[in-house]
N, C-alpha and C. Protein backbone atom coordinates (compact mmCIF):
# COMPACT_ATOMS: atom_id res chain seq x y z
N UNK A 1 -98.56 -62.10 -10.36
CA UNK A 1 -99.77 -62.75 -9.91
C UNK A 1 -100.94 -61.82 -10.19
N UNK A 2 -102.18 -62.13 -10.79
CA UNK A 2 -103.16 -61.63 -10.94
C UNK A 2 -104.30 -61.13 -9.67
N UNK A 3 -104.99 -60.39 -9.75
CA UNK A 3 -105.88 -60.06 -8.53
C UNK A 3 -106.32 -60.90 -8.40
N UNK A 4 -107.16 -61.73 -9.23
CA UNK A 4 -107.94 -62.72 -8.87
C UNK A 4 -107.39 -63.79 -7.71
N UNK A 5 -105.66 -63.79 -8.15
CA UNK A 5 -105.24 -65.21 -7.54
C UNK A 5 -104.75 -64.18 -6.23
N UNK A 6 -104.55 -63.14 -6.10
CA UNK A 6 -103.96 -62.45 -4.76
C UNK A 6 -105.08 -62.85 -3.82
N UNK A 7 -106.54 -62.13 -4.32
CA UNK A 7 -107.60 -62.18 -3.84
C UNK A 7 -108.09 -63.59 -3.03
N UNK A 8 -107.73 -64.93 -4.08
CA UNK A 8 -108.06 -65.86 -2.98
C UNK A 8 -106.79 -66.42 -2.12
N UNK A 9 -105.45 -65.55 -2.30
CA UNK A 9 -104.46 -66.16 -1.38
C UNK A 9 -105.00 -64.89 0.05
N UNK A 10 -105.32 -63.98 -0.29
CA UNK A 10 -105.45 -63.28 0.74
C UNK A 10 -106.47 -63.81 2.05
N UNK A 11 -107.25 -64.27 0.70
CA UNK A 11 -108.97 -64.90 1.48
C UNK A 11 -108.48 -65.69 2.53
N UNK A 12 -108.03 -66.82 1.45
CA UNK A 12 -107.00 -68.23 2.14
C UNK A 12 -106.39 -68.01 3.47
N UNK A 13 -105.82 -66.97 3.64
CA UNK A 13 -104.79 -66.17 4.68
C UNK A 13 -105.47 -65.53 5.74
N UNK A 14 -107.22 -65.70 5.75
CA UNK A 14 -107.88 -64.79 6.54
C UNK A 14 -108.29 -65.63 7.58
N UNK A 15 -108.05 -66.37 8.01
CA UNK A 15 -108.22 -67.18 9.74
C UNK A 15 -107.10 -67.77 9.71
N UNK A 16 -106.84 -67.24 11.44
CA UNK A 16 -105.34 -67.55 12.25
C UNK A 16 -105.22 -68.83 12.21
N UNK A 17 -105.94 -70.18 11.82
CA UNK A 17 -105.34 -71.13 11.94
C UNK A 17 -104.58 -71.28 10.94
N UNK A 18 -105.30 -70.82 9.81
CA UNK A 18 -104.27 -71.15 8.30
C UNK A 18 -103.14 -70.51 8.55
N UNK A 19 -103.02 -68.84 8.81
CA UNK A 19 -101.98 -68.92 8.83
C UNK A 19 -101.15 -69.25 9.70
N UNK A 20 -101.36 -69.98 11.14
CA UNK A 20 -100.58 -71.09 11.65
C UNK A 20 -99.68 -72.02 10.94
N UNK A 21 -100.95 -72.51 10.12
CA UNK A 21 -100.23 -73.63 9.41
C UNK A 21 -98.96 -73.51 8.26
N UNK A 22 -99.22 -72.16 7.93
CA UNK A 22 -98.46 -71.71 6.53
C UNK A 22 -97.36 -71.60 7.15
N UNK A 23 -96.81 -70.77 8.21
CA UNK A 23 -95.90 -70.76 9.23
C UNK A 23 -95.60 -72.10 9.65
N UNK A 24 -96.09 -72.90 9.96
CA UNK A 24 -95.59 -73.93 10.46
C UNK A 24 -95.33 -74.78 9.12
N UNK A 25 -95.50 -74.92 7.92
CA UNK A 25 -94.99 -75.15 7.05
C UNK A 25 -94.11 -74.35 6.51
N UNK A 26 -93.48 -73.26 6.70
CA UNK A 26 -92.56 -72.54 5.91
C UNK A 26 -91.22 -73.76 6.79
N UNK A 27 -92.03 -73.27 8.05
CA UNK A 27 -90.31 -73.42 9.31
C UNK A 27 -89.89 -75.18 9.31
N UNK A 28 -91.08 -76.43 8.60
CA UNK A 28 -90.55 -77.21 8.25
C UNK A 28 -90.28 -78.08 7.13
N UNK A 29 -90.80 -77.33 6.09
CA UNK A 29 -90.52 -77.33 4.80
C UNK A 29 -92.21 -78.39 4.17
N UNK A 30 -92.08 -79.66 4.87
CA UNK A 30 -92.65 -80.63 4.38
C UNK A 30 -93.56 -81.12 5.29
N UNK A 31 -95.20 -81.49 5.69
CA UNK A 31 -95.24 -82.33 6.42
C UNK A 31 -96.93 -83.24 6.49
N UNK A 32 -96.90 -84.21 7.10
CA UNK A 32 -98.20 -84.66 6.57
C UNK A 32 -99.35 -84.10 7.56
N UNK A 33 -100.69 -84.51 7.07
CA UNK A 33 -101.70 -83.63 7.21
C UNK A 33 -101.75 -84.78 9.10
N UNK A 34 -101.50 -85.74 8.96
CA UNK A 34 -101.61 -86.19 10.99
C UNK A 34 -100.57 -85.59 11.84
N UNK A 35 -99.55 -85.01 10.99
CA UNK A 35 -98.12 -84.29 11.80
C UNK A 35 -99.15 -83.02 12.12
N UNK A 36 -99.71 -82.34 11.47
CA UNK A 36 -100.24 -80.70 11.60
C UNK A 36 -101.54 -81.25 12.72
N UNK A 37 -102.16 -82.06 12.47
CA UNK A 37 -103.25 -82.13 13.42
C UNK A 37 -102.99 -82.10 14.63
N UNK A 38 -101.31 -82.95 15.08
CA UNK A 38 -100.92 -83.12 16.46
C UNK A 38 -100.07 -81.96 17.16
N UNK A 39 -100.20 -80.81 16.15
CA UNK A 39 -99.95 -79.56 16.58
C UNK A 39 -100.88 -78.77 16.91
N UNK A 40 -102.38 -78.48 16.30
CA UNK A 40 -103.29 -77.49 16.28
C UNK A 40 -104.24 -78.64 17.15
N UNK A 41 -105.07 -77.90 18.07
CA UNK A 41 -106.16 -78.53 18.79
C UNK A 41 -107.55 -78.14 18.18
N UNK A 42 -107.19 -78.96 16.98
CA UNK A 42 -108.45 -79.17 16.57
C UNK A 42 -108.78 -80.55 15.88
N UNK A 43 -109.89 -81.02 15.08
CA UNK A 43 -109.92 -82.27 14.60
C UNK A 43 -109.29 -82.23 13.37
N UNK A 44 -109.31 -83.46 12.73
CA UNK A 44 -108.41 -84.12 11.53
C UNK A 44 -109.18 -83.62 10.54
N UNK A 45 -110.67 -83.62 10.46
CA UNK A 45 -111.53 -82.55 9.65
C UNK A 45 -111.35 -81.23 9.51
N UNK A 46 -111.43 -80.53 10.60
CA UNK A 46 -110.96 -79.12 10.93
C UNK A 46 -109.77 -78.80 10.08
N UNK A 47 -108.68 -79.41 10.28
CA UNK A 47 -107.15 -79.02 9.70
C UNK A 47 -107.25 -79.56 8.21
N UNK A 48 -108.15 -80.65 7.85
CA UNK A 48 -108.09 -81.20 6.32
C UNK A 48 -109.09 -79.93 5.82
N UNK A 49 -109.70 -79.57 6.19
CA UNK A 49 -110.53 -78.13 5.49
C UNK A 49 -109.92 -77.21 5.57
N UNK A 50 -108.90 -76.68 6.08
CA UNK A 50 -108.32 -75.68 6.42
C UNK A 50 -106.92 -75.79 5.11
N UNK A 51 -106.52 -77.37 4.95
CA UNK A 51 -105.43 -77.43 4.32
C UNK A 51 -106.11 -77.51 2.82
N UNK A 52 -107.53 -78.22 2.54
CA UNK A 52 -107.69 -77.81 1.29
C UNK A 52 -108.16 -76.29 0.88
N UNK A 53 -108.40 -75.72 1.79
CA UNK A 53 -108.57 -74.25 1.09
C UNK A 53 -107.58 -73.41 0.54
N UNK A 54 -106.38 -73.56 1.55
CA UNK A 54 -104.96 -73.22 1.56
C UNK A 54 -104.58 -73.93 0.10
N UNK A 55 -105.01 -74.89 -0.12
CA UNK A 55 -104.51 -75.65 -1.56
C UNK A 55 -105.04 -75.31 -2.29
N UNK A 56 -106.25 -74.50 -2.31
CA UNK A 56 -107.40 -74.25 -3.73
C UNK A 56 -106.72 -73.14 -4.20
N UNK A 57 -105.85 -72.15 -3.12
CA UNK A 57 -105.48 -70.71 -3.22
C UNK A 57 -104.27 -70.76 -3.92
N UNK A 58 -103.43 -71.32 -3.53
CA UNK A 58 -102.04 -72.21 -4.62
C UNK A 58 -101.10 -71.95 -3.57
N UNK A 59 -101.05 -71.04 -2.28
CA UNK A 59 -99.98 -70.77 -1.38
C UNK A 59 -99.69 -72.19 -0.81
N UNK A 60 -100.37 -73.40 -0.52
CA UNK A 60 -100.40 -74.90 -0.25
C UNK A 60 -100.05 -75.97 -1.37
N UNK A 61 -99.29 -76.67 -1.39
CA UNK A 61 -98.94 -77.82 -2.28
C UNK A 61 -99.69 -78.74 -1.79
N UNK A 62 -100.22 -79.93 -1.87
CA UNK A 62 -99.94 -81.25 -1.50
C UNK A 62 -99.95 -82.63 -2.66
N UNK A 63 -99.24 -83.63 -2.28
CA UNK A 63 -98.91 -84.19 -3.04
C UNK A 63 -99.00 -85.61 -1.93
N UNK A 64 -99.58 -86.17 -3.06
CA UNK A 64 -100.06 -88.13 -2.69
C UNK A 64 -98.93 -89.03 -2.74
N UNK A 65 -98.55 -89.52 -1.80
CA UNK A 65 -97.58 -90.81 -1.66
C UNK A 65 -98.27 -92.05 -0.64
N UNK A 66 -98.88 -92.77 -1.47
CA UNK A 66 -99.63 -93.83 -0.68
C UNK A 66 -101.33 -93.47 -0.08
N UNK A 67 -100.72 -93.76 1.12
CA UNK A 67 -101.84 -93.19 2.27
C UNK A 67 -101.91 -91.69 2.47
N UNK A 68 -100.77 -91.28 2.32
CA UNK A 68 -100.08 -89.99 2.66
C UNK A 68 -100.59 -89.06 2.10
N UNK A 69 -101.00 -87.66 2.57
CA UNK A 69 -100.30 -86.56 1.65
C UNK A 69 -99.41 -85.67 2.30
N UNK A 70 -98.53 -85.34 1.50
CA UNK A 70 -97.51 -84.57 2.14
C UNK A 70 -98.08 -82.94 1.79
N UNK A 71 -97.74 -81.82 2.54
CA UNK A 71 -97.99 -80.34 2.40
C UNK A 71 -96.88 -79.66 2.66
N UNK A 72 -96.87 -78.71 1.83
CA UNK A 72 -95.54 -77.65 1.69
C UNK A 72 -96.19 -76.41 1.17
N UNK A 73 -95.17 -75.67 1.43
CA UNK A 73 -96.04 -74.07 0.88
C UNK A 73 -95.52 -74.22 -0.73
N UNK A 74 -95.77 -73.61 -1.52
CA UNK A 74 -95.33 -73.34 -2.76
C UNK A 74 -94.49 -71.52 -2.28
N UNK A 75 -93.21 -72.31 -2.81
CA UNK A 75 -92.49 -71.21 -2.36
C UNK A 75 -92.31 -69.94 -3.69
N UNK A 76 -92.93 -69.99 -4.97
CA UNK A 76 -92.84 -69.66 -6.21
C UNK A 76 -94.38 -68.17 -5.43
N UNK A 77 -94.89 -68.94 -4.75
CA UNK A 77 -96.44 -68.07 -4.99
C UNK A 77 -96.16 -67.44 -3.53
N UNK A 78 -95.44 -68.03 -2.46
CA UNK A 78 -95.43 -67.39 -1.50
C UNK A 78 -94.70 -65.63 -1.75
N UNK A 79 -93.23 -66.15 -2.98
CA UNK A 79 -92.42 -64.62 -3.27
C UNK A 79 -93.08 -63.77 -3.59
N UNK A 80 -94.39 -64.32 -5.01
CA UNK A 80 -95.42 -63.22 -5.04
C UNK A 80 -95.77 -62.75 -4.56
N UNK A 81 -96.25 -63.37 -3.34
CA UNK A 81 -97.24 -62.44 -2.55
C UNK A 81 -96.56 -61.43 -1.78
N UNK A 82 -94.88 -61.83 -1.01
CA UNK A 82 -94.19 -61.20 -0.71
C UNK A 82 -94.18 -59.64 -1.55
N UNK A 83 -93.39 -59.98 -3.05
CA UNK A 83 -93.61 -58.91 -3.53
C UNK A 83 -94.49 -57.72 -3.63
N UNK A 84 -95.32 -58.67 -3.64
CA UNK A 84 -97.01 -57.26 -3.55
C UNK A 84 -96.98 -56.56 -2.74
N UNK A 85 -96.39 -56.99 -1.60
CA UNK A 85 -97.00 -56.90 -0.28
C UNK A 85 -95.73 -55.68 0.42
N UNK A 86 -94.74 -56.17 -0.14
CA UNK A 86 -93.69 -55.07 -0.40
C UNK A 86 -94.03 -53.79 -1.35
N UNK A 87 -94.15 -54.22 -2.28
CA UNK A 87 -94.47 -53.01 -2.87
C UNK A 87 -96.10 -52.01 -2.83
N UNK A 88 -96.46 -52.25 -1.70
CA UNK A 88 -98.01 -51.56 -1.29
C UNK A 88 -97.39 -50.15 -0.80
């Protein structure tokens, strides 16, 4: 992974709600953006800004089915970061 892209997963990673959410997406693999809202006390705005930033950074998937979008971590970019982060 390049600095550039560490740099905005790190960014991405810099308020506790995101990484709430990243956590709460590791531990259930898949889930839609009204499932995460009825966890975090905040609004449906709040968590949809929070989940597209997380998505701009690439550590966030989401993907359109209907009405839906579903969110998952990208588990390819999460090892990266692991790695780095190991090897500091």
């Amino acid at each position: 992974m390049e600095s550039a892209q560490l740099a905005k997963v790190f960014k991405a990673l810099g308020h506790p709600t995101r990484i709430r959410i990243v956590q709460h997406l590791i531990e259930i693999d898949t889930c839609i953006c009204g499932e995460i809202v009825g966890i975090f006390p905040y609004s449906q705005s709040t968590i949809s800004q929070h989940l597209k930033i997380l998505k701009e950074s690439g550590i966030v998937c989401g993907e359109v089915e209907g009405p839906k979008t579903y969110f998952c971590v990208d588990k390819a970019v999460l090892n990266q970061l692991k790695q780095f982060v190991n090897a500091l």
